[in-house]
Structure formats: C-alpha cells, structure tokens
N, C-alpha and C. Protein backbone atom coordinates (compact mmCIF):
# COMPACT_ATOMS: atom_id res chain seq x y z
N UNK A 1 -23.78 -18.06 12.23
CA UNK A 1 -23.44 -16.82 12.91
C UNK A 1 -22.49 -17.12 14.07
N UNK A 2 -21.21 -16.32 14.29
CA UNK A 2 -20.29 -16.22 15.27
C UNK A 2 -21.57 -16.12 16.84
N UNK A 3 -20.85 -16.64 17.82
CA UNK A 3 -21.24 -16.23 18.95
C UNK A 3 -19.98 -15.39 19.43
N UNK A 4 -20.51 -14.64 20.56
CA UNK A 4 -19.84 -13.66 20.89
C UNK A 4 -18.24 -13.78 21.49
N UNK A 5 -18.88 -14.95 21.84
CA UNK A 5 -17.69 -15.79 22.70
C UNK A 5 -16.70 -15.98 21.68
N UNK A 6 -16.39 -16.63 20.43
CA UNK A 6 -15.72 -17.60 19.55
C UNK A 6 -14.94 -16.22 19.06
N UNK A 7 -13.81 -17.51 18.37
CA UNK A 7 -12.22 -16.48 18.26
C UNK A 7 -12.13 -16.42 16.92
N UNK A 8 -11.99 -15.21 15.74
CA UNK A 8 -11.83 -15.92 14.38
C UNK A 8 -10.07 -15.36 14.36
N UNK A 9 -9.41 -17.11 13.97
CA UNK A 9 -7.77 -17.29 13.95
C UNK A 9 -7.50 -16.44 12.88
N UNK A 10 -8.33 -16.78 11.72
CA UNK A 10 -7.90 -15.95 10.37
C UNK A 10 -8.12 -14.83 9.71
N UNK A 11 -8.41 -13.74 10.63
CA UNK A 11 -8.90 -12.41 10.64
C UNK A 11 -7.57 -11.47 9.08
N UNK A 12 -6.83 -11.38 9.20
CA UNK A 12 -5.48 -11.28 8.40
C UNK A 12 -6.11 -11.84 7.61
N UNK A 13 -5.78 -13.24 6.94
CA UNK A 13 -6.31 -14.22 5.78
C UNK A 13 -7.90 -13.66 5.10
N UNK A 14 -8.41 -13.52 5.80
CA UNK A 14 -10.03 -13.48 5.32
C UNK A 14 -9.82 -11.91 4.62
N UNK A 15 -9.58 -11.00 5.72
CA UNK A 15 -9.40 -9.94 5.25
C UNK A 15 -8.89 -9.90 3.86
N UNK A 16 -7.82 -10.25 3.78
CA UNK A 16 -6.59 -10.26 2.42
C UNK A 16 -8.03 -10.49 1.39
N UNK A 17 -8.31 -11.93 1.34
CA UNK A 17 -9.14 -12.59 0.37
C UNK A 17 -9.87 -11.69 0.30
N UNK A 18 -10.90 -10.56 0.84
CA UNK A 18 -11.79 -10.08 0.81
C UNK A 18 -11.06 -8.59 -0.38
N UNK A 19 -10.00 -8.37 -0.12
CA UNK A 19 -9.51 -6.77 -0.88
C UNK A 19 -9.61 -7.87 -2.32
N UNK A 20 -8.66 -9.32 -2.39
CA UNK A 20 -8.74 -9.30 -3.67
C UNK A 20 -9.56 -9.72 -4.35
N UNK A 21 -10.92 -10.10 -3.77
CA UNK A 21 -12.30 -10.22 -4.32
C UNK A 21 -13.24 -8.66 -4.64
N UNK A 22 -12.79 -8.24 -4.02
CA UNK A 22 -12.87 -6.64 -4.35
C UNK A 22 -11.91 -5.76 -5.65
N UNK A 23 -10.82 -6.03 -5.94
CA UNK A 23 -10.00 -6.20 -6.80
C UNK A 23 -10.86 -6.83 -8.04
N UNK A 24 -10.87 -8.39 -8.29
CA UNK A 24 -11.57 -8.62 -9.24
C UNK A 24 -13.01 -7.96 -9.77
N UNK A 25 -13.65 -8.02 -8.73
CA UNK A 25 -15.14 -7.75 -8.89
C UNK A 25 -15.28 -6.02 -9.80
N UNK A 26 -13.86 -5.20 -9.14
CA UNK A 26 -13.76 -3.86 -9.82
C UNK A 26 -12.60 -3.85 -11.12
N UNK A 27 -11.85 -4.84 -11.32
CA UNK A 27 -11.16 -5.01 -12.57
C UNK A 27 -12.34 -5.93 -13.77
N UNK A 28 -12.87 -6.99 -13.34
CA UNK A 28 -13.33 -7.53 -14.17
C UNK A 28 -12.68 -8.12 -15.20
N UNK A 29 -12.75 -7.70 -16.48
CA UNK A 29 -12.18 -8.36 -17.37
C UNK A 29 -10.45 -7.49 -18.12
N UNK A 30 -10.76 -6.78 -17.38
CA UNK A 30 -9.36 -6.08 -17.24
C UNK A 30 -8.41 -6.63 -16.83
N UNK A 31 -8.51 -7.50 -15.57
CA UNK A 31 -7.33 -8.27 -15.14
C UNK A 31 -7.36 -9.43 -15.71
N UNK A 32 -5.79 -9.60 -15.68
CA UNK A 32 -5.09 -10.62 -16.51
C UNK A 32 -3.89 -11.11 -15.96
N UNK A 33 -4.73 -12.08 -15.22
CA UNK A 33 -3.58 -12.58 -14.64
C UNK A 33 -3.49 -11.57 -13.50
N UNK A 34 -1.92 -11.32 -13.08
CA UNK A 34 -1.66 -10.03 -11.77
C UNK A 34 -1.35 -9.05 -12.47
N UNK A 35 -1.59 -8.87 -13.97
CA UNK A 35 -1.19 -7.96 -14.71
C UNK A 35 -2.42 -6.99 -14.78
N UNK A 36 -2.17 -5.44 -13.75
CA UNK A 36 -3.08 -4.55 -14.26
C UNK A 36 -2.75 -3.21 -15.06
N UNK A 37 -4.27 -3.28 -16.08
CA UNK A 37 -3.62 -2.17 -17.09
C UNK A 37 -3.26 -0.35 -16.58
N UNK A 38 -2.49 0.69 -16.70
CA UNK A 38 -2.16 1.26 -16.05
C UNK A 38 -3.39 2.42 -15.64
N UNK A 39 -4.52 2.60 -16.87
CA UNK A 39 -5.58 3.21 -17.01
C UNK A 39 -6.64 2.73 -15.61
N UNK A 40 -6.09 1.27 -14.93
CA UNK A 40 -6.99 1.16 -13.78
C UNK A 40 -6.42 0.85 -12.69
N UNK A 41 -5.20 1.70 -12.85
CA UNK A 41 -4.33 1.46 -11.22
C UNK A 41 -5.08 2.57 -10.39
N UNK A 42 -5.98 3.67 -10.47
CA UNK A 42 -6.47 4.26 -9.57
C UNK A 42 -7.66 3.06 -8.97
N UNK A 43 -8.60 2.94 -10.26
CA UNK A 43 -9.66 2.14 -9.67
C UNK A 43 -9.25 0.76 -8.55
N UNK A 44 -8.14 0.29 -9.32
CA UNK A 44 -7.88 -0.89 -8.18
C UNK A 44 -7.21 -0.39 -6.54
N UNK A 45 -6.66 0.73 -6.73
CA UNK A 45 -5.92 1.64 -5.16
C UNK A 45 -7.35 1.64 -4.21
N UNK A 46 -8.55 1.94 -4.96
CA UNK A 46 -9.59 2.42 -4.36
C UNK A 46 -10.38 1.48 -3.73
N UNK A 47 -9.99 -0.31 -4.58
CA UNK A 47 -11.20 -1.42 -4.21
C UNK A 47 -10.15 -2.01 -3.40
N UNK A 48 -8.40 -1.42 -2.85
CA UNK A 48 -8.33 -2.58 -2.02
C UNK A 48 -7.57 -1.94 -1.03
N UNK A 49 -7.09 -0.65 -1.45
CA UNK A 49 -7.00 -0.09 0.44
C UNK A 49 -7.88 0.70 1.24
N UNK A 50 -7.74 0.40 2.24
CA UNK A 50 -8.92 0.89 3.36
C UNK A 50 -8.15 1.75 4.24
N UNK A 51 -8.61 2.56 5.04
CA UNK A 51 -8.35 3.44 6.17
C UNK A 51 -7.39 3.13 6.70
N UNK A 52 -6.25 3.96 7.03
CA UNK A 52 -5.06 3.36 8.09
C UNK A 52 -4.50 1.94 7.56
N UNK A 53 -4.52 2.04 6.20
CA UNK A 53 -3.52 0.52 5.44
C UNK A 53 -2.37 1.45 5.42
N UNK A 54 -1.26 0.29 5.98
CA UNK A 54 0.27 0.64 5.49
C UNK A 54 0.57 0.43 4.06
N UNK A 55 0.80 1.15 3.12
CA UNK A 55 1.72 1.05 2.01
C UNK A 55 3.07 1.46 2.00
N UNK A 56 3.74 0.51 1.51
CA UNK A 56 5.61 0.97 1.03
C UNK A 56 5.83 1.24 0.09
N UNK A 57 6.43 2.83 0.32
CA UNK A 57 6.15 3.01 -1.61
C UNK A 57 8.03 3.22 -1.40
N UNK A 58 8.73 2.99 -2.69
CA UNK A 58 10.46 3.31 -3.03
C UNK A 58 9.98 5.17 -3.17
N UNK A 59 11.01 5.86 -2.77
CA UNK A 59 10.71 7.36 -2.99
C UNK A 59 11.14 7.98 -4.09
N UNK A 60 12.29 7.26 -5.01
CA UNK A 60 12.81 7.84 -5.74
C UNK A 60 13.47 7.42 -7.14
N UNK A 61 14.10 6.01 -7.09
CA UNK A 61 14.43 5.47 -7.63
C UNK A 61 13.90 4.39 -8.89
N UNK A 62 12.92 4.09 -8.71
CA UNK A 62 12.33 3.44 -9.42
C UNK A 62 10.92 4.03 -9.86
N UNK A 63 10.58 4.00 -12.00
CA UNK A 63 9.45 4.16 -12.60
C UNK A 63 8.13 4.07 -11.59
N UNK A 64 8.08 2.42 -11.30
CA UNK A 64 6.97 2.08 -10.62
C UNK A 64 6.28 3.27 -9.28
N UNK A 65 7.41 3.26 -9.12
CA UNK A 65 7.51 4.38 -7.78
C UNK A 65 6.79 5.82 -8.30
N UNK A 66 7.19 6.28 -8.75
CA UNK A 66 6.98 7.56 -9.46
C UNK A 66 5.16 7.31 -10.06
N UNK A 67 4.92 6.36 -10.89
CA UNK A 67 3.57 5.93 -11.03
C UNK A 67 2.46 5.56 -10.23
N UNK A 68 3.03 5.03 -8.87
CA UNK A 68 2.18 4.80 -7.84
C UNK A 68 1.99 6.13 -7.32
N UNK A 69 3.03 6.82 -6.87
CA UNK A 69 2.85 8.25 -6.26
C UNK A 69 1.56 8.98 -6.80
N UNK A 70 2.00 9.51 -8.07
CA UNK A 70 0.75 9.98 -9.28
C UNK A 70 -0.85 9.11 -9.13
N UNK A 71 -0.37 7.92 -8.88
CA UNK A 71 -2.37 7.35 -8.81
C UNK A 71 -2.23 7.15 -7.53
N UNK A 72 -1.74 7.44 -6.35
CA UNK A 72 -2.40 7.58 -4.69
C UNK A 72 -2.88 9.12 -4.79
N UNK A 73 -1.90 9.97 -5.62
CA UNK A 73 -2.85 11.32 -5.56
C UNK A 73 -4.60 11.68 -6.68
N UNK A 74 -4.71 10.37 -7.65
CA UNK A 74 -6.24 10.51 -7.47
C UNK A 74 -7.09 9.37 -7.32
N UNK A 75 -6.78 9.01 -6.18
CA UNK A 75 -7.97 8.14 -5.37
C UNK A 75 -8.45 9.51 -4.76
N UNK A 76 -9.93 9.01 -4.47
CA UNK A 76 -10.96 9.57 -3.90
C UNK A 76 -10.13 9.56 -2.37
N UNK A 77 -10.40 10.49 -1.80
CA UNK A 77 -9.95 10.85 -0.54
C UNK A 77 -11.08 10.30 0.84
N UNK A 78 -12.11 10.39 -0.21
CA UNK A 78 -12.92 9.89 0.77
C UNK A 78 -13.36 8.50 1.20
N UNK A 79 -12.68 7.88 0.36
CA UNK A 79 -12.46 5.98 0.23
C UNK A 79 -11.50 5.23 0.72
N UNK A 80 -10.52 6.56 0.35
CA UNK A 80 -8.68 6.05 0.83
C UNK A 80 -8.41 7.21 1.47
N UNK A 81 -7.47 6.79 2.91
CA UNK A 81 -7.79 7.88 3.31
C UNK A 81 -6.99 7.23 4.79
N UNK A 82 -6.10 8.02 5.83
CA UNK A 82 -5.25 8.10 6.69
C UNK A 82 -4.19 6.58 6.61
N UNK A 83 -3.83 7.19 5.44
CA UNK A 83 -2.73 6.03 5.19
C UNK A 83 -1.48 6.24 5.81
N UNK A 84 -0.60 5.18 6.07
CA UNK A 84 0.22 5.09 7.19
C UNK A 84 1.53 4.50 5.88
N UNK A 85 2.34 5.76 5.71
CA UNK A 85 3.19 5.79 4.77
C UNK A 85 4.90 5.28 4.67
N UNK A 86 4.96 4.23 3.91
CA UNK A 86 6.29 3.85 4.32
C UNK A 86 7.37 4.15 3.47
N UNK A 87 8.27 4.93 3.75
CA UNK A 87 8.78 5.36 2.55
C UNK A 87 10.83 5.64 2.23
N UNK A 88 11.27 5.63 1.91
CA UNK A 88 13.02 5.86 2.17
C UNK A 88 12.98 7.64 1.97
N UNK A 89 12.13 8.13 1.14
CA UNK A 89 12.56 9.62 0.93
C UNK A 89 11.44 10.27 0.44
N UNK A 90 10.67 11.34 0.72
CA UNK A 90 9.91 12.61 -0.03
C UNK A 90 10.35 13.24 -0.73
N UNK A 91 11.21 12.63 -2.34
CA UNK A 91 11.26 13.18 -3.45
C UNK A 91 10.30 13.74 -4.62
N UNK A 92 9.49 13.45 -4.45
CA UNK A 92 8.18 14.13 -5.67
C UNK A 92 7.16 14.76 -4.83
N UNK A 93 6.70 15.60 -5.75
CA UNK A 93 6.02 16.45 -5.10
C UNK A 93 4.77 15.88 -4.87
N UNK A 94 4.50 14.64 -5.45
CA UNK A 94 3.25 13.68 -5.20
C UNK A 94 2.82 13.12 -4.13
N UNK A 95 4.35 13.43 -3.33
CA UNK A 95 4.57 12.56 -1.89
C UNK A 95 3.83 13.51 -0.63
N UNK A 96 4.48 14.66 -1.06
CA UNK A 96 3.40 15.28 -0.15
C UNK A 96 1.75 16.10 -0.57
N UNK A 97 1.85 15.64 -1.75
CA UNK A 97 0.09 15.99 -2.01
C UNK A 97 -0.51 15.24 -1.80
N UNK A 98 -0.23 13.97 -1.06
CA UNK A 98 -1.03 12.70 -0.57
C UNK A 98 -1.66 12.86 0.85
N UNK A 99 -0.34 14.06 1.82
CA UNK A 99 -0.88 14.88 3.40
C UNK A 99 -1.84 15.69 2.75
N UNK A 100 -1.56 16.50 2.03
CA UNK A 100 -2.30 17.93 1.44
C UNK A 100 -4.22 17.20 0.84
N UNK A 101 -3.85 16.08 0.69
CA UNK A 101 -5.13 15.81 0.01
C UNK A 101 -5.61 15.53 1.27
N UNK A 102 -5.08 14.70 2.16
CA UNK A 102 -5.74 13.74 3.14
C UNK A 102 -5.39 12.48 2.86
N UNK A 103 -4.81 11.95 1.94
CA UNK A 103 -5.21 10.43 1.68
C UNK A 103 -4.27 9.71 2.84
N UNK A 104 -3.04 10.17 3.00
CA UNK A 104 -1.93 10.13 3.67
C UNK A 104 -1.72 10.61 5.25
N UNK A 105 -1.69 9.83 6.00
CA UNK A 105 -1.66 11.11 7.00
C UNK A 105 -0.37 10.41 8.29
N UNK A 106 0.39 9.57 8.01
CA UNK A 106 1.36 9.15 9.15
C UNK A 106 2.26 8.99 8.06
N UNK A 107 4.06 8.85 8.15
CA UNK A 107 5.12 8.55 7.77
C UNK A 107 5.91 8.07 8.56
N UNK A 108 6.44 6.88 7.72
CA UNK A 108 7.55 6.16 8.39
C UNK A 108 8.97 6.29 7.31
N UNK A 109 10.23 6.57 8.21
CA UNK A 109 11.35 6.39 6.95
C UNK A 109 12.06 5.46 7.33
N UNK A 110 12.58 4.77 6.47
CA UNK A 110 13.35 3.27 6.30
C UNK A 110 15.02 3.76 4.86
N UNK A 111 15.74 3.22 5.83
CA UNK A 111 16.84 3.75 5.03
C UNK A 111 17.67 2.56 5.45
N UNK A 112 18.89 2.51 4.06
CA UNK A 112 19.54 1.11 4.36
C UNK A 112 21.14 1.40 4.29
N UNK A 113 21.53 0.75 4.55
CA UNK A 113 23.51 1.18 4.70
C UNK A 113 23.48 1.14 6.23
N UNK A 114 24.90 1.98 6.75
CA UNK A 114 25.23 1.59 8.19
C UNK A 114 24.44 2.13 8.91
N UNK A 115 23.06 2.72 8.89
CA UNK A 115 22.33 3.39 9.62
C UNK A 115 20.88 2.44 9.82
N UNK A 116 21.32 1.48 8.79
CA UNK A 116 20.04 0.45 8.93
C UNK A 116 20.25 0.09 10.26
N UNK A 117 19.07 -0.67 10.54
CA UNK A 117 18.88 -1.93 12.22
C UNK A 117 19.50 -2.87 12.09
N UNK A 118 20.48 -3.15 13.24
CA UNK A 118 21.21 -4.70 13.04
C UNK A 118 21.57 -5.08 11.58
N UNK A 119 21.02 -6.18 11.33
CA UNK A 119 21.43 -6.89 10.38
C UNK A 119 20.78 -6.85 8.69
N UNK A 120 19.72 -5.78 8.72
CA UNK A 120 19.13 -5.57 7.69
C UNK A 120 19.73 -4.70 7.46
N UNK A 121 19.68 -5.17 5.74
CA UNK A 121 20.65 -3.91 4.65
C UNK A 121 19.58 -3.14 3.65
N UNK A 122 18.98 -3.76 3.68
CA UNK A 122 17.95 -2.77 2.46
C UNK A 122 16.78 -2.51 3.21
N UNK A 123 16.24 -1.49 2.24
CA UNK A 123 14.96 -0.88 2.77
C UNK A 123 13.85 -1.71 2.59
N UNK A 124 14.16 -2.61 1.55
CA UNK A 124 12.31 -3.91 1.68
C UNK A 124 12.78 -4.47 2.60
N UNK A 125 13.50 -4.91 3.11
CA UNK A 125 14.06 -5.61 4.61
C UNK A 125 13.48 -4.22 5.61
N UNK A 126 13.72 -3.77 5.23
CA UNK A 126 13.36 -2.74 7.10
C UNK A 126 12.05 -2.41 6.58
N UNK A 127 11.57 -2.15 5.46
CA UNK A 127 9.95 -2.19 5.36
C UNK A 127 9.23 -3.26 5.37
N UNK A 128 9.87 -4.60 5.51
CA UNK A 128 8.78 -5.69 5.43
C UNK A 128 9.31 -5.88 7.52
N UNK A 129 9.96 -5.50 7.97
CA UNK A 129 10.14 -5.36 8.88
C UNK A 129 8.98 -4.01 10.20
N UNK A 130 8.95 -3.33 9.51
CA UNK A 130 7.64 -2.55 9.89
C UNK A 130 6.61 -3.07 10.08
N UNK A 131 6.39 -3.18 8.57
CA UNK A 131 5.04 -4.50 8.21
C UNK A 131 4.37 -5.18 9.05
N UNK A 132 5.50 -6.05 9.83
CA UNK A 132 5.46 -7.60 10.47
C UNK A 132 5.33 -7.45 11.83
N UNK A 133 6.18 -6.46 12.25
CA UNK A 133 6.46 -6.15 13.73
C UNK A 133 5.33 -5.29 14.30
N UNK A 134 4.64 -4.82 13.34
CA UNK A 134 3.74 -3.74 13.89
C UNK A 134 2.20 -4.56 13.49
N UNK A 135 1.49 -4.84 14.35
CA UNK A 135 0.08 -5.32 14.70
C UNK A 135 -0.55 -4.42 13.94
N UNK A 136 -0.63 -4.10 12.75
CA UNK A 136 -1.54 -2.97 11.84
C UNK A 136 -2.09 -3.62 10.55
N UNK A 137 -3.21 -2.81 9.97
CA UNK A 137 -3.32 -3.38 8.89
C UNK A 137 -2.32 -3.06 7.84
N UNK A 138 -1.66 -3.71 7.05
CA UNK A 138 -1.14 -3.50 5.42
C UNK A 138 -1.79 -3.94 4.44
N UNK A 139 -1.50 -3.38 3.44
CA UNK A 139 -2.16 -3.46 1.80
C UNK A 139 -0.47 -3.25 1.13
N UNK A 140 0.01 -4.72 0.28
CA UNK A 140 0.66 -4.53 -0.55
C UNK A 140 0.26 -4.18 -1.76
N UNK A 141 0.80 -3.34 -2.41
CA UNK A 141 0.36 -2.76 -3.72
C UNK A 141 1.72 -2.48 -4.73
N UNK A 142 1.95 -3.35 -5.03
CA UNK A 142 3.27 -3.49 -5.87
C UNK A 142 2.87 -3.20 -7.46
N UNK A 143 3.50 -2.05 -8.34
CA UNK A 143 3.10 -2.16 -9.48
C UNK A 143 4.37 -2.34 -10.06
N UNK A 144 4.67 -3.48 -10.77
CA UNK A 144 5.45 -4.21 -11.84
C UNK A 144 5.56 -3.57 -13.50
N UNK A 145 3.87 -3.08 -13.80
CA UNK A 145 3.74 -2.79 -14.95
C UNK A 145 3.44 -1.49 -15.56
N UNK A 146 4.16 -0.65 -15.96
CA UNK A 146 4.37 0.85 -16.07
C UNK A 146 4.33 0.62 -17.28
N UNK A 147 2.81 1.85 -18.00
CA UNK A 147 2.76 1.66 -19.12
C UNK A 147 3.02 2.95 -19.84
C-alpha cells in the first residue's frame, strides 16, 4: 500500500495499461491482434474511455471518421460521457448528437494551412499538439478497420 506521502511517476503509463486491459478483458476473443471487428467498436469506446478523455476525431474526410462518429453516438451516455472533443469541422450530424446526447460536452478546432500555429501544417500535428500541451486525460481511439 502507497503511503500518503509517496509520488506515483507513472500515473499516465499505468492508467494507459489499465484501458487496454479493459479493452481485452471486454473484446476477448474478438481481438486480433489491434484489429477490432466493427460489430464491437461501441463495446470497446465504452471499456476504454472515461469521463473528460480527449478524443481526435477527422470531421469529414475520411470513412474511419464517419464510423467513429456513428459508434460515439451509441455508447451509453452514462459510461462515456463529458468528452473533450477534438475536431477540424462539425460535418455530420453525428457530431452534434454526441452534445445532444451528453456524451460530448467541450470542443476544440484544429485546422491546418496558413492559419495553422507556427510551424505545424496539419491537423494531427496541431491535435497531437493539444494532446501534449494540455495536462488532461486522452484516449486514442484510432479506427483503421471499416467494415
């Protein structure tokens, strides 16, 4: 047992390990590899973000995008829930049924060209830039596999 006094360095690290032991434990034999099937991208949204996690979702441009939108609007609201939204644009109407539900409840916009910051040109640059600079929790949730 911690004493009250003592510092834990790897608060970040432990955390992480802990969503993706939560991840497995609710995929089971479903996961394969980092490959999840699309029938349990809600269930996995639900075992690994928590309250006030930053997610970066693309707004417009990309499948994946459009698929994540659709399964943040049915997670349980009451599991997931004042998410801190990172996003280039509110193109689908999914984007804002995520405020309307609750699951969602802060926005950030990140846009790239001459209006970007300094020296960053794209928006995963100014969103992993959010990310980093800001003392908050994040949950990456990247889906690769659109079925």
């Amino acid at each position: 047992m911690l004493k009250p006094a003592e510092k834990i360095w790897d608060h970040e690290r432990q955390r992480h390990n802990h969503k993706l032991k939560r991840a497995a434990s609710v995929l089971g034999a479903s996961l394969h590899d980092k490959v999840v099937p699309a029938d349990m991208a809600v269930r996995l949204l639900e075992a690994v973000l928590e309250p006030g996690d930053r997610v970066c979702m693309e707004g417009n441009n990309q499948k994946q995008a459009d698929f994540l939108a659709q399964a943040l609007t049915r997670v349980d609201p009451a599991r997931v829930n004042k998410l801190h939204m990172l996003q280039s644009v509110l193109a689908l109407p999914e984007h804002l049924d995520l405020y309307e539900l609750g699951i969602a409840e802060q926005l950030d916009f990140s846009f790239s060209g001459p209006q970007a910051a300094g020296d960053l040109s794209t928006r995963v640059e100014l969103f992993y830039e959010l990310m980093t600079c800001k003392k908050k929790k994040f949950t990456p949730v990247p889906f690769n596999h659109y079925k």
